[in-house]
C-alpha atoms as a PDB file:
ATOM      1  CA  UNK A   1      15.133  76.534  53.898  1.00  0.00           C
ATOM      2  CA  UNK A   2      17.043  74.157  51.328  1.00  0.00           C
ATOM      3  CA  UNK A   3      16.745  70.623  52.715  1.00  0.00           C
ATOM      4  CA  UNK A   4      19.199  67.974  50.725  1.00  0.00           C
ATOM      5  CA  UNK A   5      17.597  64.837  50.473  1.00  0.00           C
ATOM      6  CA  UNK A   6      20.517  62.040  49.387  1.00  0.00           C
ATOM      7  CA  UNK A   7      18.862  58.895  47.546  1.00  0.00           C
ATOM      8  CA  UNK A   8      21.228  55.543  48.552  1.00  0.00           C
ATOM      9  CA  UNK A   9      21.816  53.652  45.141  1.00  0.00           C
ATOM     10  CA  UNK A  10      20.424  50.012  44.862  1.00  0.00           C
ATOM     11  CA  UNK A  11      22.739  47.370  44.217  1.00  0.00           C
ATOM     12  CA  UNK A  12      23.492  45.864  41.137  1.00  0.00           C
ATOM     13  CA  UNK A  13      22.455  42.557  41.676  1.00  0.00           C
ATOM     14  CA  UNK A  14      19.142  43.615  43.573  1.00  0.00           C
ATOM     15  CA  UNK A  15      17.558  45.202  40.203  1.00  0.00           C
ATOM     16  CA  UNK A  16      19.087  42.577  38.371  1.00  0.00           C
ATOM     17  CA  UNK A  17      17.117  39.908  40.145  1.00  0.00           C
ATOM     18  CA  UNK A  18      13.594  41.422  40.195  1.00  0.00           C
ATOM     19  CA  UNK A  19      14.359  42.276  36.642  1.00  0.00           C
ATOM     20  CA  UNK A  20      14.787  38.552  36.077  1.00  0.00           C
ATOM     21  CA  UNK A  21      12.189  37.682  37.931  1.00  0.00           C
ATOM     22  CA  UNK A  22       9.838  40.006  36.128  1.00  0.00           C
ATOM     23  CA  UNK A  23      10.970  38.589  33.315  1.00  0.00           C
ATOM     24  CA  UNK A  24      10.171  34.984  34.126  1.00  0.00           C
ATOM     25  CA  UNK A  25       6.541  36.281  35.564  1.00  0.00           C
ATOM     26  CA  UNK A  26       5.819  37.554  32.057  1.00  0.00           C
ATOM     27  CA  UNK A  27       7.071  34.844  29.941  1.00  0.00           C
ATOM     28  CA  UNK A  28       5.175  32.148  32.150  1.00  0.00           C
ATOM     29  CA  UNK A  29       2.014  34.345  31.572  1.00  0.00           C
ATOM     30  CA  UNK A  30       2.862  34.301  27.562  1.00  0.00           C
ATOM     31  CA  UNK A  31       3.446  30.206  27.388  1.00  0.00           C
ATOM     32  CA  UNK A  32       0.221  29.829  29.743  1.00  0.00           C
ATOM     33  CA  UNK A  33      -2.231  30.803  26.989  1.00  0.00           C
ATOM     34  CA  UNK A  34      -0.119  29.204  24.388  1.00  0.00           C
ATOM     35  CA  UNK A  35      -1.654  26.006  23.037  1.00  0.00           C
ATOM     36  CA  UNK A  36       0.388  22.722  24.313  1.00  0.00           C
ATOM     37  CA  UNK A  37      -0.867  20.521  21.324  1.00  0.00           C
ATOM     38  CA  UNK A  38      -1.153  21.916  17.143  1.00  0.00           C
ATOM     39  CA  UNK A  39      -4.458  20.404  16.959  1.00  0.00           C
ATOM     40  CA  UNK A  40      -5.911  23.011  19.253  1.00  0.00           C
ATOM     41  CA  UNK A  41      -4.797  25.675  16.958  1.00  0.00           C
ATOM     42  CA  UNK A  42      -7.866  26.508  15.073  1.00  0.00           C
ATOM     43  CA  UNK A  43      -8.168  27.477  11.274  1.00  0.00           C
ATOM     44  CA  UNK A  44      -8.494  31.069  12.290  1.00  0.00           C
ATOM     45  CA  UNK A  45      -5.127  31.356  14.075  1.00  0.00           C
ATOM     46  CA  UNK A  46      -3.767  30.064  10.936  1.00  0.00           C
ATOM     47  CA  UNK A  47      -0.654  30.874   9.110  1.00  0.00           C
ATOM     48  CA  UNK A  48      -2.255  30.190   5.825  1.00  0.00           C
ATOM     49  CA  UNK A  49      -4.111  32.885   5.097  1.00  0.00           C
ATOM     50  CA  UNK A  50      -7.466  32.579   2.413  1.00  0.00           C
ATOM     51  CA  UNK A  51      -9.034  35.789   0.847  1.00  0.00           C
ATOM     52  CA  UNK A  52     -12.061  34.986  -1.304  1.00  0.00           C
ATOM     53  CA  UNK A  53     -13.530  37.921  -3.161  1.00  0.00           C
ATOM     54  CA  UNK A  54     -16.615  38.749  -3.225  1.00  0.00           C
ATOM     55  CA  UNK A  55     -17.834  36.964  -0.260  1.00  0.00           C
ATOM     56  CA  UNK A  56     -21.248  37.962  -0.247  1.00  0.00           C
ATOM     57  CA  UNK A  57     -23.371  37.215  -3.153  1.00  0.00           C
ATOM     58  CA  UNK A  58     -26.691  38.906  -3.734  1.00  0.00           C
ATOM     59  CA  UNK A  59     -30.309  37.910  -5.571  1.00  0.00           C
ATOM     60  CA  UNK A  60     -32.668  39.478  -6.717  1.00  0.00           C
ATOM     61  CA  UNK A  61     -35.262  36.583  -6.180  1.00  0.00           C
ATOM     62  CA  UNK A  62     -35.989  34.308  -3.604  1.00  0.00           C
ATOM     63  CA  UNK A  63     -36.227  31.086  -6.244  1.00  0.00           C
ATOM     64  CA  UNK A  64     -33.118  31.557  -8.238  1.00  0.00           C
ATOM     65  CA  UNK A  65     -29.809  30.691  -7.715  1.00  0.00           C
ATOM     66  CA  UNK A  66     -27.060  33.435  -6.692  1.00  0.00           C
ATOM     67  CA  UNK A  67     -24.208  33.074  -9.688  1.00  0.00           C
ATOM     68  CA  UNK A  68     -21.368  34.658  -8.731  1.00  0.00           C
ATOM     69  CA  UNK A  69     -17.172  34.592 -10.144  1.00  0.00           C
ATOM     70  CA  UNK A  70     -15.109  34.201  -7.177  1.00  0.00           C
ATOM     71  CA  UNK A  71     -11.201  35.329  -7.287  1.00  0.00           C
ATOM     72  CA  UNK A  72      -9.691  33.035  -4.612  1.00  0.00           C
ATOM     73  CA  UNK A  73      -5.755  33.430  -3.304  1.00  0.00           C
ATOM     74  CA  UNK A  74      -3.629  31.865  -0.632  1.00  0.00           C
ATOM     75  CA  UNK A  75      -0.029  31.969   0.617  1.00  0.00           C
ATOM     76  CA  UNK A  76       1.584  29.616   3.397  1.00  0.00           C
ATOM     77  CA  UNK A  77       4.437  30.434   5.532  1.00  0.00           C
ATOM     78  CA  UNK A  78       6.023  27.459   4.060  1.00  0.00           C
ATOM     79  CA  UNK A  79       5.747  25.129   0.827  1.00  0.00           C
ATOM     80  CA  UNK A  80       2.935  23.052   0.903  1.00  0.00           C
ATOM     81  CA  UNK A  81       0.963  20.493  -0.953  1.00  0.00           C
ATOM     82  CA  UNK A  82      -2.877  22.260  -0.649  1.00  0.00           C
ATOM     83  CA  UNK A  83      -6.221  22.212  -2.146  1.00  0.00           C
ATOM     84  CA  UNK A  84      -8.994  24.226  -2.450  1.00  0.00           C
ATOM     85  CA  UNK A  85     -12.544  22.627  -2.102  1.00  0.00           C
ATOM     86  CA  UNK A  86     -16.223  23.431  -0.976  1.00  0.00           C
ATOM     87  CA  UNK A  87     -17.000  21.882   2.258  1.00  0.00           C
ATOM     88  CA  UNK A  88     -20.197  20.188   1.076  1.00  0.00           C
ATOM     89  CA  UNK A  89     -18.119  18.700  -2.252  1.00  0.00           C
ATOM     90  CA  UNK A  90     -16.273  15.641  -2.410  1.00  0.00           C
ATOM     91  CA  UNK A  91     -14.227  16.632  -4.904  1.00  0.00           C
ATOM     92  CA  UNK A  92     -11.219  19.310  -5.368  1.00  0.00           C
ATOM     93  CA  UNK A  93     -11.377  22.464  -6.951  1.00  0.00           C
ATOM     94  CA  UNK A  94      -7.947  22.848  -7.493  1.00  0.00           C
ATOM     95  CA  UNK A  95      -4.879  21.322  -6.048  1.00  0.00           C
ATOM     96  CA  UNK A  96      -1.080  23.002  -5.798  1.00  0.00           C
ATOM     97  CA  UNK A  97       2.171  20.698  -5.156  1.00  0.00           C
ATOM     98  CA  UNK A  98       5.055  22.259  -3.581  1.00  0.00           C
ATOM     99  CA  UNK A  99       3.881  26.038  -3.831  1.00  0.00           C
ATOM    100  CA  UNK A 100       3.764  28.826  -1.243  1.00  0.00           C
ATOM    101  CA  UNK A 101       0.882  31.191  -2.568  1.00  0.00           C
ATOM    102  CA  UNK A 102      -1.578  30.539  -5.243  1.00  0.00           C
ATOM    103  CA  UNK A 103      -4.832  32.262  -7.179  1.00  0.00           C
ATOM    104  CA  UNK A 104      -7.635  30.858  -8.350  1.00  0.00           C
ATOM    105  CA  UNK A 105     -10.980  32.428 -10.157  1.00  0.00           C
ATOM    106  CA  UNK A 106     -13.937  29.866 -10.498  1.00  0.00           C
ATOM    107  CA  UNK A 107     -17.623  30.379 -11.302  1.00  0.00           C
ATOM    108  CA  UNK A 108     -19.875  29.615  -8.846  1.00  0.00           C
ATOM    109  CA  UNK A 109     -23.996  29.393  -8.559  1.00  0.00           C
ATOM    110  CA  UNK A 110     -25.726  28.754  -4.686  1.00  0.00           C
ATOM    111  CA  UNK A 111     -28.555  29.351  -3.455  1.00  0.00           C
ATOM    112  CA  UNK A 112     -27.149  28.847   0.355  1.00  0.00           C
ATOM    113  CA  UNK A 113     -23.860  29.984   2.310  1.00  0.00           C
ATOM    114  CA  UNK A 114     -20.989  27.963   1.216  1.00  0.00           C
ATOM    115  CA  UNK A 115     -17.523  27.162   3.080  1.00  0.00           C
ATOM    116  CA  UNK A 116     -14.566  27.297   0.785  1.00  0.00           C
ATOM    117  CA  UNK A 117     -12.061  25.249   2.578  1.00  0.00           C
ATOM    118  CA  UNK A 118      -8.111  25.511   1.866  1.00  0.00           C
ATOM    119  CA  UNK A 119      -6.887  21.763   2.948  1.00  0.00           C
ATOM    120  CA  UNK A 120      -3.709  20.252   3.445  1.00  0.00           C
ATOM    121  CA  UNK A 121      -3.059  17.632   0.541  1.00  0.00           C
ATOM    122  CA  UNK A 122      -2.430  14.825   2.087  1.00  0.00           C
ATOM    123  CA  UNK A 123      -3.550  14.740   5.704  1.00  0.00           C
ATOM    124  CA  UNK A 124      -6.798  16.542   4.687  1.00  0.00           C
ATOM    125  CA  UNK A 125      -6.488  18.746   7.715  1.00  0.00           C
ATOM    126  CA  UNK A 126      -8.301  22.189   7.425  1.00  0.00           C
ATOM    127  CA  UNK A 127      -5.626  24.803   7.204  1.00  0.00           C
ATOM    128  CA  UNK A 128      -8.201  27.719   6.869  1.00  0.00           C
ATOM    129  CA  UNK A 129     -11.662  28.539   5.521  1.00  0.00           C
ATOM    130  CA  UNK A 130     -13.924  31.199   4.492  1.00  0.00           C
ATOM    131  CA  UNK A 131     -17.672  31.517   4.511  1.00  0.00           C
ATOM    132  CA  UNK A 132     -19.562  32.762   0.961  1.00  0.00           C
ATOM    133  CA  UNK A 133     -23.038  34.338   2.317  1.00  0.00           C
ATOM    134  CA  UNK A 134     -25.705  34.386  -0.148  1.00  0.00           C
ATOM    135  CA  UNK A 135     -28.457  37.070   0.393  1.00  0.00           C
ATOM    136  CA  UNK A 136     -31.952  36.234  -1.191  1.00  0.00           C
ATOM    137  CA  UNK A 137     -33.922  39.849  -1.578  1.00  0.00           C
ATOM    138  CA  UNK A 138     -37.171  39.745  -2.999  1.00  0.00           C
ATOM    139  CA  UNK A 139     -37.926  43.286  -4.183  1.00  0.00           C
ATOM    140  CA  UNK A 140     -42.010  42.921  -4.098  1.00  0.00           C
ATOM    141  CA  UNK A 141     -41.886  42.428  -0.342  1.00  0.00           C
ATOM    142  CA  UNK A 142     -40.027  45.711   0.629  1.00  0.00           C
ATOM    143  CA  UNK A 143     -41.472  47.798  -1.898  1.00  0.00           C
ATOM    144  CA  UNK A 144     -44.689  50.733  -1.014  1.00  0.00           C
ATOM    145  CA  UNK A 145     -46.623  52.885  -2.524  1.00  0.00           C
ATOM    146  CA  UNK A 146     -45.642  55.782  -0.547  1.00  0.00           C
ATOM    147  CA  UNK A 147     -48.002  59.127  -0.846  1.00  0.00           C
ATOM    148  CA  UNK A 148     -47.589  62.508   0.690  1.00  0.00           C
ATOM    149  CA  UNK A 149     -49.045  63.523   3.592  1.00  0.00           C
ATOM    150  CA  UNK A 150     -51.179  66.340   1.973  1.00  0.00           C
ATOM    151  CA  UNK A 151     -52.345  63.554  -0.747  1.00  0.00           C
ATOM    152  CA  UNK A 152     -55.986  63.092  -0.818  1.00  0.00           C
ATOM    153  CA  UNK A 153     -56.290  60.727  -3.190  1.00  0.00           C
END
């Protein structure tokens, strides 16, 4: 037996209000986790983005410093008056007027982690940052004498 089931079409305006209103559910969810105020936007939600390479930086002993030559680039969604500085330093590494990206290689010796900061010119805001991990590995500590098992001596 063939049984005809007929389906009554929905009005226009019926989907076209929960479609709205589906709509307006979904973009109140999207401005909800939104930050209200720019200063809550932290450095890693950033638009200027900061690669530092390499960003850890090895040695061989636990007394010496960790030298290292550090290739350092940014770009900003807009032109901006930045510099580049360690967080611990007073003083600039370099400084950029008016630019949108910029690269910059500089020799560097630590013996602790360092931040390398990319700062807004003349506010001094933060704009982004990237941590430099220095690893001290003394090789005297992890090394045995290892024998075989059949070793009698």
């Amino acid at each position: 037996m063939l049984r005809i089931v007929r389906k009554w079409p929905v009005p226009h305006t019926v989907s076209t209000t929960v479609g709205m209103r589906l709509r307006l559910v979904f973009l109140l969810f999207l401005m909800a986790g939104m930050p209200t105020d720019l200063s809550q936007v932290s450095a890693a939600d950033s638009l200027y983005e900061l690669q530092v390479r390499p960003r850890v930086c090895v040695t061989l002993a636990s007394d010496s410093l960790c030298a290292m030559e550090l290739e350092v680039s940014w770009s900003a969604p807009v032109l901006a008056d930045v510099c580049l500085k360690l967080r611990e330093d007073d003083t600039a590494l370099q400084c950029w007027q008016q630019q949108r990206s910029g690269a910059f290689a500089v020799a560097l010796e630590r013996d602790s982690n360092a931040m390398l900061q990319l700062l807004d010119a003349s506010l001094e805001t933060v704009l982004n940052e990237v941590e430099i991990t220095v690893v001290s590995r003394d090789l005297k500590d992890s090394r045995r004498r290892r024998r075989h098992a059949w070793s009698i001596l």
